[in-house]
Structures are given as structure tokens and as C-alpha cells.
PDB file of N, CA and C in Angstrom:
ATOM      1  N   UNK A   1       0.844  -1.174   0.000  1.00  0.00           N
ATOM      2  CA  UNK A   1       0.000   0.000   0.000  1.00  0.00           C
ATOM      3  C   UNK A   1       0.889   1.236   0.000  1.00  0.00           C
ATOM      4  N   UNK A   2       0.601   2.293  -0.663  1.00  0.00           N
ATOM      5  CA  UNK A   2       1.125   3.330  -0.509  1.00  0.00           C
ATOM      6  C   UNK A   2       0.884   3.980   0.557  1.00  0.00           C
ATOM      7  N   UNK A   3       2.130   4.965   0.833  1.00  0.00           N
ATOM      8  CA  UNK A   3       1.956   6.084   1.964  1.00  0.00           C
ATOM      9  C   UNK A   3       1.260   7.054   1.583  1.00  0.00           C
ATOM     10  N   UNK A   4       0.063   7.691   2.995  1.00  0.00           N
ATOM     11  CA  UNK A   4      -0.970   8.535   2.532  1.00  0.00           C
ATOM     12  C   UNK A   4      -2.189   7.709   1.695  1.00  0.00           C
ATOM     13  N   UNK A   5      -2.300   6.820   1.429  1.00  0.00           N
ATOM     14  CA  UNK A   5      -3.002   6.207   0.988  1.00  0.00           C
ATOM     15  C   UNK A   5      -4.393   6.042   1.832  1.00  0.00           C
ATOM     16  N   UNK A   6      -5.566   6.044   1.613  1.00  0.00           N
ATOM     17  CA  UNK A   6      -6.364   6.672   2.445  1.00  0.00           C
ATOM     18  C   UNK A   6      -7.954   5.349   1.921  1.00  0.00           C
ATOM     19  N   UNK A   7      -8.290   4.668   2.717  1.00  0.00           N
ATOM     20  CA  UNK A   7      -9.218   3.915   1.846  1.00  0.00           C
ATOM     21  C   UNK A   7     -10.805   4.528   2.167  1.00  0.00           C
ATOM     22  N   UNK A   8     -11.091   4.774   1.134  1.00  0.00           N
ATOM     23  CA  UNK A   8     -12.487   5.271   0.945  1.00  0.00           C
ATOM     24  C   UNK A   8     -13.818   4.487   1.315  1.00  0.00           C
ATOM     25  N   UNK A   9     -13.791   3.000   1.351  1.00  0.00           N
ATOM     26  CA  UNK A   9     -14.972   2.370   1.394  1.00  0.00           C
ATOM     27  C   UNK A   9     -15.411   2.379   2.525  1.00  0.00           C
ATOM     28  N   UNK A  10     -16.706   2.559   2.729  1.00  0.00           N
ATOM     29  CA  UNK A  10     -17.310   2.205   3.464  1.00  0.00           C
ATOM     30  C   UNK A  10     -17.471   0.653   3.737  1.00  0.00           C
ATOM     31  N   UNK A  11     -17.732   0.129   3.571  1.00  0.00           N
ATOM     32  CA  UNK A  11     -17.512  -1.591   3.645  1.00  0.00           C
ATOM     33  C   UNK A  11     -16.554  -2.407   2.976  1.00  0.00           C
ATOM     34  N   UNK A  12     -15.742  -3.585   3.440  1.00  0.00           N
ATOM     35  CA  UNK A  12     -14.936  -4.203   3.324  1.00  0.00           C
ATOM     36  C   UNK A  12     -15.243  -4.793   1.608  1.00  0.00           C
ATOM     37  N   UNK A  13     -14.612  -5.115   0.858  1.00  0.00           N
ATOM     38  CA  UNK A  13     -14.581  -5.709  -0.394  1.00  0.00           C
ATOM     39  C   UNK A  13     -13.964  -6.987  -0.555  1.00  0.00           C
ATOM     40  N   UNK A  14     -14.168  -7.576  -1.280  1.00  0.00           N
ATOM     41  CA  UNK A  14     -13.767  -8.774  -1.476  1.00  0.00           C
ATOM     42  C   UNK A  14     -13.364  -9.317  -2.764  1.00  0.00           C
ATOM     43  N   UNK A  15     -12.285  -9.575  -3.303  1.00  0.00           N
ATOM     44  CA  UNK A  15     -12.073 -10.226  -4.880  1.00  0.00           C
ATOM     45  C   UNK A  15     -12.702 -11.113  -5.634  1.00  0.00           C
ATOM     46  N   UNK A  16     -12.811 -10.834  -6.805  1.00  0.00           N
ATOM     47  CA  UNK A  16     -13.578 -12.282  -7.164  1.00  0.00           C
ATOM     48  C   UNK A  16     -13.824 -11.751  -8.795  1.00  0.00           C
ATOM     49  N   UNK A  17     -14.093 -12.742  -9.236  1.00  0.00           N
ATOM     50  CA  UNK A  17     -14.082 -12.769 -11.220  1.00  0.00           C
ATOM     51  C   UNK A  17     -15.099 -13.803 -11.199  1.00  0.00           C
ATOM     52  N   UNK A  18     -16.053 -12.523 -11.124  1.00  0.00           N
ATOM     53  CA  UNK A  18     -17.528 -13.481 -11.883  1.00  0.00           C
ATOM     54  C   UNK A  18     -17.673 -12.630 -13.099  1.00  0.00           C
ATOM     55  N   UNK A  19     -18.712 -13.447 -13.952  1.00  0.00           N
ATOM     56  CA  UNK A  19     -19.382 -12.804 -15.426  1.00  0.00           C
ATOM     57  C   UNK A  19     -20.639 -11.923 -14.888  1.00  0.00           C
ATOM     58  N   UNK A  20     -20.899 -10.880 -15.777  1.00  0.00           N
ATOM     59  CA  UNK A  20     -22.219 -10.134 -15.276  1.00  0.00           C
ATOM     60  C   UNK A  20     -22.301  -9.765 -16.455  1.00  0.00           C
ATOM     61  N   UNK A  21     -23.541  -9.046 -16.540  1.00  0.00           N
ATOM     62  CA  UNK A  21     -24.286  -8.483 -17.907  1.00  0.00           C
ATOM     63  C   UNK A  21     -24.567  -6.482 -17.285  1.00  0.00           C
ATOM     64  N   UNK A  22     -24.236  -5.994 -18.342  1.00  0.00           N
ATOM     65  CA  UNK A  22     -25.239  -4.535 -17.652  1.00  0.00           C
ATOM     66  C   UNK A  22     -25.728  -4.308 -18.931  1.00  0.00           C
ATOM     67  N   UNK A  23     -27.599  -3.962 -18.071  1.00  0.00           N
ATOM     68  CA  UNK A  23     -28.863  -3.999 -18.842  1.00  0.00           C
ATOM     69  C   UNK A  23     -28.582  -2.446 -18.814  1.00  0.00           C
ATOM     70  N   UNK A  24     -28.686  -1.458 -19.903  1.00  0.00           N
ATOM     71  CA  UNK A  24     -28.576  -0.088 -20.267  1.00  0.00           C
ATOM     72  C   UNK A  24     -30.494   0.029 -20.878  1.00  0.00           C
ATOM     73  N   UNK A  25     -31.056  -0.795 -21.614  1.00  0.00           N
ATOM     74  CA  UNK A  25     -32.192  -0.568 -21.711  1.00  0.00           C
ATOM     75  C   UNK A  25     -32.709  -1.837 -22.233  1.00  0.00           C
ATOM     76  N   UNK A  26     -34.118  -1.920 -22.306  1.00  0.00           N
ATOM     77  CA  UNK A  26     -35.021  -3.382 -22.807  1.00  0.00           C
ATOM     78  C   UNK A  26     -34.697  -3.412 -23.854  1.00  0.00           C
ATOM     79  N   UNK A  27     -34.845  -2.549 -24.923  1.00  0.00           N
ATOM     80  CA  UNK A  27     -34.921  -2.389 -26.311  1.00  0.00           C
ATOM     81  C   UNK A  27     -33.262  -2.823 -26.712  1.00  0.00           C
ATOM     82  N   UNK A  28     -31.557  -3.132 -25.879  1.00  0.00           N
ATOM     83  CA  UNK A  28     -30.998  -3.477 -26.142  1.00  0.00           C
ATOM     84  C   UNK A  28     -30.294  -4.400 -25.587  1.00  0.00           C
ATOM     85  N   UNK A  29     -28.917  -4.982 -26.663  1.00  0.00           N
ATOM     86  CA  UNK A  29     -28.435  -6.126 -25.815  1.00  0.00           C
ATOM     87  C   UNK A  29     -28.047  -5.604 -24.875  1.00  0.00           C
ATOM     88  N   UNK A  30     -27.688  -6.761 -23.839  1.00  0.00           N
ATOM     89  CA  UNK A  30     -26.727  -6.592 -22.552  1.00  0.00           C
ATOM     90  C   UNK A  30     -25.673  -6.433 -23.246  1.00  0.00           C
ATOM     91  N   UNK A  31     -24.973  -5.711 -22.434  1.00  0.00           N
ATOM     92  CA  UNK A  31     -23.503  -5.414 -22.362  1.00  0.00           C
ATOM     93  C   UNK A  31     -22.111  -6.233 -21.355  1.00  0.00           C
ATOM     94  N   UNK A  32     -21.916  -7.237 -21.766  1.00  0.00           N
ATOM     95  CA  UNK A  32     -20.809  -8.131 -21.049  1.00  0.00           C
ATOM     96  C   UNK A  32     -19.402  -7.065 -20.079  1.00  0.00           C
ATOM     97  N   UNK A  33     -19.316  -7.939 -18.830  1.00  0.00           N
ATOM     98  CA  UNK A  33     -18.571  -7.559 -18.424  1.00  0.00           C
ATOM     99  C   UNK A  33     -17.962  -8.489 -16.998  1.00  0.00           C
ATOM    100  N   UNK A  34     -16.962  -7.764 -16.601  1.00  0.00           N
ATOM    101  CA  UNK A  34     -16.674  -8.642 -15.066  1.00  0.00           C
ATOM    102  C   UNK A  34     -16.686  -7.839 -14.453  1.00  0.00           C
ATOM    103  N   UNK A  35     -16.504  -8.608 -12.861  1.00  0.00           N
ATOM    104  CA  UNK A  35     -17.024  -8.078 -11.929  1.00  0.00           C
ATOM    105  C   UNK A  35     -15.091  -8.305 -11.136  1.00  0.00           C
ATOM    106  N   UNK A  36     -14.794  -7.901 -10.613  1.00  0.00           N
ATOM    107  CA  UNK A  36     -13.011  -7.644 -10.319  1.00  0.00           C
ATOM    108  C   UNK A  36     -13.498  -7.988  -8.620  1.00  0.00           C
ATOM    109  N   UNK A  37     -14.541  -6.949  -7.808  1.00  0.00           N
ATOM    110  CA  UNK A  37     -14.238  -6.807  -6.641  1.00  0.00           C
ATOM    111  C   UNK A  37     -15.381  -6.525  -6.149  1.00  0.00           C
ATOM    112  N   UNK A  38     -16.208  -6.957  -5.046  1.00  0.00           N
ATOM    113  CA  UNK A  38     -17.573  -6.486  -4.769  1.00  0.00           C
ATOM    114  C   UNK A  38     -17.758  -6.263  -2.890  1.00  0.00           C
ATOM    115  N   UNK A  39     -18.342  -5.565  -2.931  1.00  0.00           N
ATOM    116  CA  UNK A  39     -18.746  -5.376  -1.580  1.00  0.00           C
ATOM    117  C   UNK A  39     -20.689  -4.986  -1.612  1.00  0.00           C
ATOM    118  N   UNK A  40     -20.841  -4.704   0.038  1.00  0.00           N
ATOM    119  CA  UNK A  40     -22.110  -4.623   0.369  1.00  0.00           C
ATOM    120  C   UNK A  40     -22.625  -3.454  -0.874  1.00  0.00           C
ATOM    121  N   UNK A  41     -22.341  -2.836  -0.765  1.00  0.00           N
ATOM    122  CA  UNK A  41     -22.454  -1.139  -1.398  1.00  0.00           C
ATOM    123  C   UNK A  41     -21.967  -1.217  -2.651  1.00  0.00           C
ATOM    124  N   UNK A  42     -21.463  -1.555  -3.430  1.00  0.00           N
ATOM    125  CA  UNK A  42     -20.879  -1.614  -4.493  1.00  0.00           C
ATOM    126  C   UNK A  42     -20.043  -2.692  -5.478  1.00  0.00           C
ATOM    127  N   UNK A  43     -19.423  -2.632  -6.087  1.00  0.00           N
ATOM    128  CA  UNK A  43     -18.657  -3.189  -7.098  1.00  0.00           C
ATOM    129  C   UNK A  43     -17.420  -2.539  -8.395  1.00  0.00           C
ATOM    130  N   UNK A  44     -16.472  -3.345  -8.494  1.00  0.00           N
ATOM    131  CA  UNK A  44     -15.401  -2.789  -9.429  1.00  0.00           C
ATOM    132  C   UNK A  44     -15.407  -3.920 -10.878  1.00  0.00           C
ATOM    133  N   UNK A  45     -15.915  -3.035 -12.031  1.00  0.00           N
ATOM    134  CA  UNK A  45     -16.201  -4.151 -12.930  1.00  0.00           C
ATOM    135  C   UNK A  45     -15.504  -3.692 -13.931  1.00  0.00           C
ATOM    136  N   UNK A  46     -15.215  -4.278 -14.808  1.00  0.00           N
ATOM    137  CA  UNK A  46     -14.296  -4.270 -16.281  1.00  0.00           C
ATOM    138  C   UNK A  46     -14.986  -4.448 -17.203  1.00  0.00           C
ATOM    139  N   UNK A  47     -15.426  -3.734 -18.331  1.00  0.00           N
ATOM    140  CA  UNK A  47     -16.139  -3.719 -19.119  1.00  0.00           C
ATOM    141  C   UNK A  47     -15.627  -4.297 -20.550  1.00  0.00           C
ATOM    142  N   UNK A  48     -15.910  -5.193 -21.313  1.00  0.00           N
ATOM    143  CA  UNK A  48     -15.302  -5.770 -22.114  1.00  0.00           C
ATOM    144  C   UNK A  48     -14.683  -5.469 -23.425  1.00  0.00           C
ATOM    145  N   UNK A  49     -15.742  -4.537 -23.790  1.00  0.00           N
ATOM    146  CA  UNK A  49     -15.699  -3.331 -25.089  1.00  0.00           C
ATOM    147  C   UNK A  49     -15.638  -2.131 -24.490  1.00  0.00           C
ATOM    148  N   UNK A  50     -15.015  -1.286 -25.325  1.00  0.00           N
ATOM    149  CA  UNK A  50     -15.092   0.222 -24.735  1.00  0.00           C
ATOM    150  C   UNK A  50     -16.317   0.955 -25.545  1.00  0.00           C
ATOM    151  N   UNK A  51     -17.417   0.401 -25.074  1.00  0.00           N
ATOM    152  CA  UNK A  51     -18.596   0.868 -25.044  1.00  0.00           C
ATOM    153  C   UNK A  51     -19.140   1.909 -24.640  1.00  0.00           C
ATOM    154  N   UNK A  52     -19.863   2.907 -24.548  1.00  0.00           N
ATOM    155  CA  UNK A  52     -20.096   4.348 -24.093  1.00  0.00           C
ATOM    156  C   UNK A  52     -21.225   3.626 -23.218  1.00  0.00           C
ATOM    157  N   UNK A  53     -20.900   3.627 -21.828  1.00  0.00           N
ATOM    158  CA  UNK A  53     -22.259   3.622 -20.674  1.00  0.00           C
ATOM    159  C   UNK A  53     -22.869   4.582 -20.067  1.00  0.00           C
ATOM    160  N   UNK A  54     -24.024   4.668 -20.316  1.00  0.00           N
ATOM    161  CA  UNK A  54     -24.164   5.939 -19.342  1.00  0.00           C
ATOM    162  C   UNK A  54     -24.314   6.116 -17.809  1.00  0.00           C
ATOM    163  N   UNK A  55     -24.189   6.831 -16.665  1.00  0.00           N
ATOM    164  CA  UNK A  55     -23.843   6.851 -15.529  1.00  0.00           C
ATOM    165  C   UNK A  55     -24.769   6.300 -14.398  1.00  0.00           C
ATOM    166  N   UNK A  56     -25.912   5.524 -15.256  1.00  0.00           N
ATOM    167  CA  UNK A  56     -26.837   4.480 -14.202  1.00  0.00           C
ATOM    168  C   UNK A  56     -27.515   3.531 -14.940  1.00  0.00           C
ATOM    169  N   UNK A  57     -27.327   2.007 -14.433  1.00  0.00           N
ATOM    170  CA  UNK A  57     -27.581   1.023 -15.476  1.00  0.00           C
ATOM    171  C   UNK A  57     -28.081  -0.344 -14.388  1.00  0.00           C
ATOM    172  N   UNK A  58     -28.346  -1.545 -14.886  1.00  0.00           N
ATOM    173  CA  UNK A  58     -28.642  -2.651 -13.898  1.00  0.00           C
ATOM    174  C   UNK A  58     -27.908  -3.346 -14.189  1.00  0.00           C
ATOM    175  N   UNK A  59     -27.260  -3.799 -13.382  1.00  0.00           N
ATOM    176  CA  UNK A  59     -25.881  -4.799 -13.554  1.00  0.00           C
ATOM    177  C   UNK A  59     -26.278  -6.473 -12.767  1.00  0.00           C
ATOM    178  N   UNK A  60     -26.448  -7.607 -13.833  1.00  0.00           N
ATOM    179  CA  UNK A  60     -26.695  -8.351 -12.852  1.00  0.00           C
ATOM    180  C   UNK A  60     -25.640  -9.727 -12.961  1.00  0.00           C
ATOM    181  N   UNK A  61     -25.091 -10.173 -11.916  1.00  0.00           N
ATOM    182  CA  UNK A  61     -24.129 -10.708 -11.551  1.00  0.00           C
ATOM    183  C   UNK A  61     -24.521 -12.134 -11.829  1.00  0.00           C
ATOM    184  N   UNK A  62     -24.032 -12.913 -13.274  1.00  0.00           N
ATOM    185  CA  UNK A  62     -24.420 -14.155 -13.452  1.00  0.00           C
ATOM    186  C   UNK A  62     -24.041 -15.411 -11.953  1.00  0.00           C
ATOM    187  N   UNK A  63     -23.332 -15.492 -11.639  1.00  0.00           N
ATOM    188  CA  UNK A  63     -22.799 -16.356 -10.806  1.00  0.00           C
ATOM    189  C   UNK A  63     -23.846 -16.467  -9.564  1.00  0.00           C
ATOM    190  N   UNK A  64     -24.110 -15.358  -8.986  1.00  0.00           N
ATOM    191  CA  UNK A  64     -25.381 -15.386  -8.043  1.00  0.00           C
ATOM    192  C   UNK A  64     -26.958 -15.069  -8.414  1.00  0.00           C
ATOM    193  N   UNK A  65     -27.116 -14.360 -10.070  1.00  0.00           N
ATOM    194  CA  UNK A  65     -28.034 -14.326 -10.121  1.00  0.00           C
ATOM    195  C   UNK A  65     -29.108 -13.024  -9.688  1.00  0.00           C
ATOM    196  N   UNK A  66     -27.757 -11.937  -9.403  1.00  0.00           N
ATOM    197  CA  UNK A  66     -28.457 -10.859  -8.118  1.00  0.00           C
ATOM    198  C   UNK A  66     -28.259  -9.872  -9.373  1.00  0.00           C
ATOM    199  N   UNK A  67     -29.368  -8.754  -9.197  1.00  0.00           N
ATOM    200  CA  UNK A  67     -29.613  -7.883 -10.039  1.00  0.00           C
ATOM    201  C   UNK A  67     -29.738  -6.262  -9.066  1.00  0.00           C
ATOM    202  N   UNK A  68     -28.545  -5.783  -9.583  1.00  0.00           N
ATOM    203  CA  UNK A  68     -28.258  -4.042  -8.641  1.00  0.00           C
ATOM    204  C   UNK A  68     -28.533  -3.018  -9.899  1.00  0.00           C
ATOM    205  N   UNK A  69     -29.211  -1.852  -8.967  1.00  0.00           N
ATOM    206  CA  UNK A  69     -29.294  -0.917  -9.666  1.00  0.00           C
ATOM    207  C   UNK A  69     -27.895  -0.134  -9.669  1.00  0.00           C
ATOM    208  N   UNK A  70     -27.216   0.337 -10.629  1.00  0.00           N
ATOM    209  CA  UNK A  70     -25.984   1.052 -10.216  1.00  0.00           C
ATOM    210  C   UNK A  70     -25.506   2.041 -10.944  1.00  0.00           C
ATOM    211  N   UNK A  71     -24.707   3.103  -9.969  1.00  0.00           N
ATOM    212  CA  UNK A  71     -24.369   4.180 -10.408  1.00  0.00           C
ATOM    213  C   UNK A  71     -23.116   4.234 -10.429  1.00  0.00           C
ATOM    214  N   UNK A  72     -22.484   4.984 -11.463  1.00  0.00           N
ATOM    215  CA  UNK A  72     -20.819   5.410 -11.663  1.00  0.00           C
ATOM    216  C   UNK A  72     -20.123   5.968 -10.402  1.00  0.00           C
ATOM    217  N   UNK A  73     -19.700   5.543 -10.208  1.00  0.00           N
ATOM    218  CA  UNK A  73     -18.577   6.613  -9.260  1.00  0.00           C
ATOM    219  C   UNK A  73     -17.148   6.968  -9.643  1.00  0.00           C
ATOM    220  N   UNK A  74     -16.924   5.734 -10.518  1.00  0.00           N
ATOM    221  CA  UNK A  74     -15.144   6.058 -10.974  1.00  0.00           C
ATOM    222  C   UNK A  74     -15.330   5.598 -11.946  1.00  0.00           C
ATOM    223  N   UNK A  75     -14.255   6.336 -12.936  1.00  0.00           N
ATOM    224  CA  UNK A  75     -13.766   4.903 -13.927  1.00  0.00           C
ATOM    225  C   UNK A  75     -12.492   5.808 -14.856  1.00  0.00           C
ATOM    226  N   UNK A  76     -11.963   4.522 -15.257  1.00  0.00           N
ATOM    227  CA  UNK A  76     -10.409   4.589 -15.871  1.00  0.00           C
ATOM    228  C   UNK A  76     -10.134   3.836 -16.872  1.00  0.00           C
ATOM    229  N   UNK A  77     -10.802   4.149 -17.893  1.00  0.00           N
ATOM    230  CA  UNK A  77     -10.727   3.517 -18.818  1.00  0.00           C
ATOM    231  C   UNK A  77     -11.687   2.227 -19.205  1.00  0.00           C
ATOM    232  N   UNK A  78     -11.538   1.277 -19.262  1.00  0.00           N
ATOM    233  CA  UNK A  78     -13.062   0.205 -19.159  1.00  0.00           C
ATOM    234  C   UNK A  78     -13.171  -0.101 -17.635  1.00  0.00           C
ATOM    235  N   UNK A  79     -12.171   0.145 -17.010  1.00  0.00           N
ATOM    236  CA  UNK A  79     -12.949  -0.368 -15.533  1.00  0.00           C
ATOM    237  C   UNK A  79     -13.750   0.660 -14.902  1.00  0.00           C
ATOM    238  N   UNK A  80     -14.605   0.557 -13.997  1.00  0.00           N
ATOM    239  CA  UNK A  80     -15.715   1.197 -13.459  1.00  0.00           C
ATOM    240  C   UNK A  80     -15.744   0.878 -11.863  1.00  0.00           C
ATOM    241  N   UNK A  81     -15.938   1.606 -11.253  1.00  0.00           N
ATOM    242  CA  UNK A  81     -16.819   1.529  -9.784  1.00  0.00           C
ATOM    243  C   UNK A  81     -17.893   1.871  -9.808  1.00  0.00           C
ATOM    244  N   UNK A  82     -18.618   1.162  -9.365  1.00  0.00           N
ATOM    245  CA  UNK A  82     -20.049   1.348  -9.018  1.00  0.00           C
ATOM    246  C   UNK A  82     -20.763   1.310  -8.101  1.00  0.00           C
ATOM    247  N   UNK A  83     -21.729   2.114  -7.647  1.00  0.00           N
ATOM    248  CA  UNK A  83     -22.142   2.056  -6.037  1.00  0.00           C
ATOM    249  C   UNK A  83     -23.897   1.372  -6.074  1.00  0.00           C
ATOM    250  N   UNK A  84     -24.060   0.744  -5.370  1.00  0.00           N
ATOM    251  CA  UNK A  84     -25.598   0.263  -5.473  1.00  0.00           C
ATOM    252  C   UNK A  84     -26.635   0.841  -5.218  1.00  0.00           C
ATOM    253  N   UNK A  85     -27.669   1.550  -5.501  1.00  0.00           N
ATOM    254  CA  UNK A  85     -28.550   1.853  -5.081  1.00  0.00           C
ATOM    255  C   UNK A  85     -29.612   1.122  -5.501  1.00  0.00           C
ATOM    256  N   UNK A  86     -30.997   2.051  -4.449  1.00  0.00           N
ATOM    257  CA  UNK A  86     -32.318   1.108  -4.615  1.00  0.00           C
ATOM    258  C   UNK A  86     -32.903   1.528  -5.857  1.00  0.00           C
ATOM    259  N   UNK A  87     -33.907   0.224  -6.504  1.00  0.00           N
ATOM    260  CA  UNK A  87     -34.561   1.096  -7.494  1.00  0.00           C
ATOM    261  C   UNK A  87     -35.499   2.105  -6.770  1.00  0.00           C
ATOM    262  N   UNK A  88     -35.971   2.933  -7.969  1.00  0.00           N
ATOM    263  CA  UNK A  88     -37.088   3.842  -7.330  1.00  0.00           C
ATOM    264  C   UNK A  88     -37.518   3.678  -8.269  1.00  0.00           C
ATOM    265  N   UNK A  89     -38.756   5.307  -7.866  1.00  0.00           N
ATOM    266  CA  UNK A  89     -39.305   5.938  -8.929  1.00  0.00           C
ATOM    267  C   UNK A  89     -39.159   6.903  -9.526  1.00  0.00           C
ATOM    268  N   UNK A  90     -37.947   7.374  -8.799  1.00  0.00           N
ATOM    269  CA  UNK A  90     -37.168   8.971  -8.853  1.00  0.00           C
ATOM    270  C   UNK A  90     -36.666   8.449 -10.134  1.00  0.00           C
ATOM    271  N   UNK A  91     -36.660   9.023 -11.632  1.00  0.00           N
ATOM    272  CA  UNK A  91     -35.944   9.255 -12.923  1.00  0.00           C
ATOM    273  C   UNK A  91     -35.229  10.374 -12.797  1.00  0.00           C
ATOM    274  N   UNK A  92     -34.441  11.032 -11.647  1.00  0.00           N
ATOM    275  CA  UNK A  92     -33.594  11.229 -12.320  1.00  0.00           C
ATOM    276  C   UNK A  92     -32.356  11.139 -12.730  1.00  0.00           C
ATOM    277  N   UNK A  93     -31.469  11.950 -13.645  1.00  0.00           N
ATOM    278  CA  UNK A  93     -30.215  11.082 -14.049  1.00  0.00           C
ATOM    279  C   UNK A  93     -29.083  12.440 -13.400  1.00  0.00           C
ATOM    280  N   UNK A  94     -28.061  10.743 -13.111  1.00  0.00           N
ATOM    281  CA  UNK A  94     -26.904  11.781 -12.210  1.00  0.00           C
ATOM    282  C   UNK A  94     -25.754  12.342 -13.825  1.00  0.00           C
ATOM    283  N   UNK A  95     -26.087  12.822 -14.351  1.00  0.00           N
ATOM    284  CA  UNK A  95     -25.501  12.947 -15.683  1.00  0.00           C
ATOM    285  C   UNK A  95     -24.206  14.313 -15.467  1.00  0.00           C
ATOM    286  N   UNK A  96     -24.904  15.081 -14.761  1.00  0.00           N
ATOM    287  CA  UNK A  96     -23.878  16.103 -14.656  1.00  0.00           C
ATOM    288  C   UNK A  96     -22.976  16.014 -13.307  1.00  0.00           C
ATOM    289  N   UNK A  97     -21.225  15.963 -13.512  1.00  0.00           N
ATOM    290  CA  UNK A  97     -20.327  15.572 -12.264  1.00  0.00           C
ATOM    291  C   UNK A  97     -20.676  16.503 -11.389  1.00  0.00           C
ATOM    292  N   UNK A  98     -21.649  17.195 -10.867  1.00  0.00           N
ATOM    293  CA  UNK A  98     -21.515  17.840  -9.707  1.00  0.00           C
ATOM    294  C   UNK A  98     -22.580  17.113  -8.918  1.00  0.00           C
ATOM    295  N   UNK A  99     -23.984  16.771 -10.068  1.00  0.00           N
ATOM    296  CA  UNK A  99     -24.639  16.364  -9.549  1.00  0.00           C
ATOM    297  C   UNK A  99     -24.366  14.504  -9.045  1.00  0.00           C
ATOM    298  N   UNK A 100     -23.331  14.035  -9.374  1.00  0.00           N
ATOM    299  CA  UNK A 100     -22.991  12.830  -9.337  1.00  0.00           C
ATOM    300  C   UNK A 100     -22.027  12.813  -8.087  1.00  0.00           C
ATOM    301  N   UNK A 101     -21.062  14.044  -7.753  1.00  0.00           N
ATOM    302  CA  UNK A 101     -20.031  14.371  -7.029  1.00  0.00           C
ATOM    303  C   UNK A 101     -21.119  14.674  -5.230  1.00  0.00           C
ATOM    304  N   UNK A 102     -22.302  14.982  -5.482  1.00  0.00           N
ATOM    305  CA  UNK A 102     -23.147  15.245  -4.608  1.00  0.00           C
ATOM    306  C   UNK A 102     -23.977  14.094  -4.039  1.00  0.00           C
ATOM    307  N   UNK A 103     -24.122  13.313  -4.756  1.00  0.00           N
ATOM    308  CA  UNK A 103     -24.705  12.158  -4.708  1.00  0.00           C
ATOM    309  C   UNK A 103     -23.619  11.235  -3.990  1.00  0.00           C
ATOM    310  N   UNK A 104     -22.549  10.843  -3.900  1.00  0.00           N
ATOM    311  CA  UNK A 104     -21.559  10.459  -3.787  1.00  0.00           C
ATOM    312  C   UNK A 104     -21.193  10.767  -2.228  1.00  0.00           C
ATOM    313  N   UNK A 105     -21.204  11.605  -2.095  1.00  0.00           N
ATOM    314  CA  UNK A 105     -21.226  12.031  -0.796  1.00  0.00           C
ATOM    315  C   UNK A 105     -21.600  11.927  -0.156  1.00  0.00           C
ATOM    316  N   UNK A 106     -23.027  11.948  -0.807  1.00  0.00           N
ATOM    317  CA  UNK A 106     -24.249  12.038   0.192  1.00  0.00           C
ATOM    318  C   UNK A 106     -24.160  10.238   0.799  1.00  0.00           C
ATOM    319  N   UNK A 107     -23.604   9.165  -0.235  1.00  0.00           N
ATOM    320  CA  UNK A 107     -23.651   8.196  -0.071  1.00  0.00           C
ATOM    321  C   UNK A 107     -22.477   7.631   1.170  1.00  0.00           C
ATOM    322  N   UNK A 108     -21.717   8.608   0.979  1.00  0.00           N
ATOM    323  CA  UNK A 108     -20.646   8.187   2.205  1.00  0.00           C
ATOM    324  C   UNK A 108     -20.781   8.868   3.377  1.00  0.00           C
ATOM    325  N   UNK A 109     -21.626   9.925   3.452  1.00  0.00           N
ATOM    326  CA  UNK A 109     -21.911  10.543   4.938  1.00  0.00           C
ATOM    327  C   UNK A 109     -22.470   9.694   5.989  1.00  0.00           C
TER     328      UNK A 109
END
């Protein structure tokens, strides 16, 4: 680990390389991907194509079968962090980084 290195999660994570799909809409295919690292709250996934995702999608984890609603929090190139939230009924989209940078926060307070 680096010095100054500072860990952000709220809950412990765990490794692991399962297959998952993220559903972007009905009307298209899933989008293949892995899953690197998962915890209660979230997940670190690798996306297979450098596909354009947009910043909230349903990601569901073949190996268990579990289906998360999820939002962007990082990403670097095809890999992604993602944080879980509930579905709702709230549409709206965290599209702009302040409003995503706010959200984010709000999730770690």
C-alpha cells in the first residue's frame, strides 16, 4: 500500500471474477462484463468493449443471479466503480459531475 493512501470504502470488499451483464435498456443487448471486486455497497467491474455507458444502469451478476441498480462513481478507462442503489421511482439522471459528485457524498456521509 502506498503512503498517505487513504481507503475510501465504506464496507470491506472482497475479490472475485464473476461474469455479469449490464442492462442499459429493454430495447438493447446486454452489455458483457466482469465483476473484479464487490462489496455490500458496491462493485469494481471491467467492461469488455469500450462501449459508451451511461452513468446508471442494472448490472446483474451471473454467478449469483443478483440484479443491482448502479451508479458510476469512478472509472479509468473500461474499468468502473459502481455504487448500489435502490430502485425507485425517482428518474432522475446523475448525468452532470456535480450532480454525481453530490450524490456520492451524500452516499458516504
Amino acid at each position: 500500500m502506498q503512503a498517505g493512501f487513504r481507503e475510501k470504502r465504506i464496507t470491506s470488499r472482497s475479490r472475485v471474477f464473476f461474469g455479469a451483464e449490464i442492462l442499459v435498456d429493454s430495447d438493447l443487448a446486454p452489455i458483457e462484463c466482469h465483476v473484479k471486486n464487490v462489496s455490500h455497497g458496491g462493485a469494481s467491474i471491467v467492461v469488455l468493449s469500450g462501449e459508451f455507458l451511461p452513468n446508471q444502469f442494472d448490472l446483474i451478476i451471473i454467478k449469483t443471479n443478483k440484479r443491482h441498480h448502479a451508479v458510476v462513481t469512478w472509472s479509468r478507462g473500461r474499468q468502473l466503480g459502481i455504487a448500489y442503489r435502490p430502485h425507485s421511482t425517482d428518474t432522475r439522471k446523475w448525468s452532470s459531475p456535480s450532480a454525481l459528485r453530490k450524490m456520492v457524498k451524500s452516499f458516504h456521509a
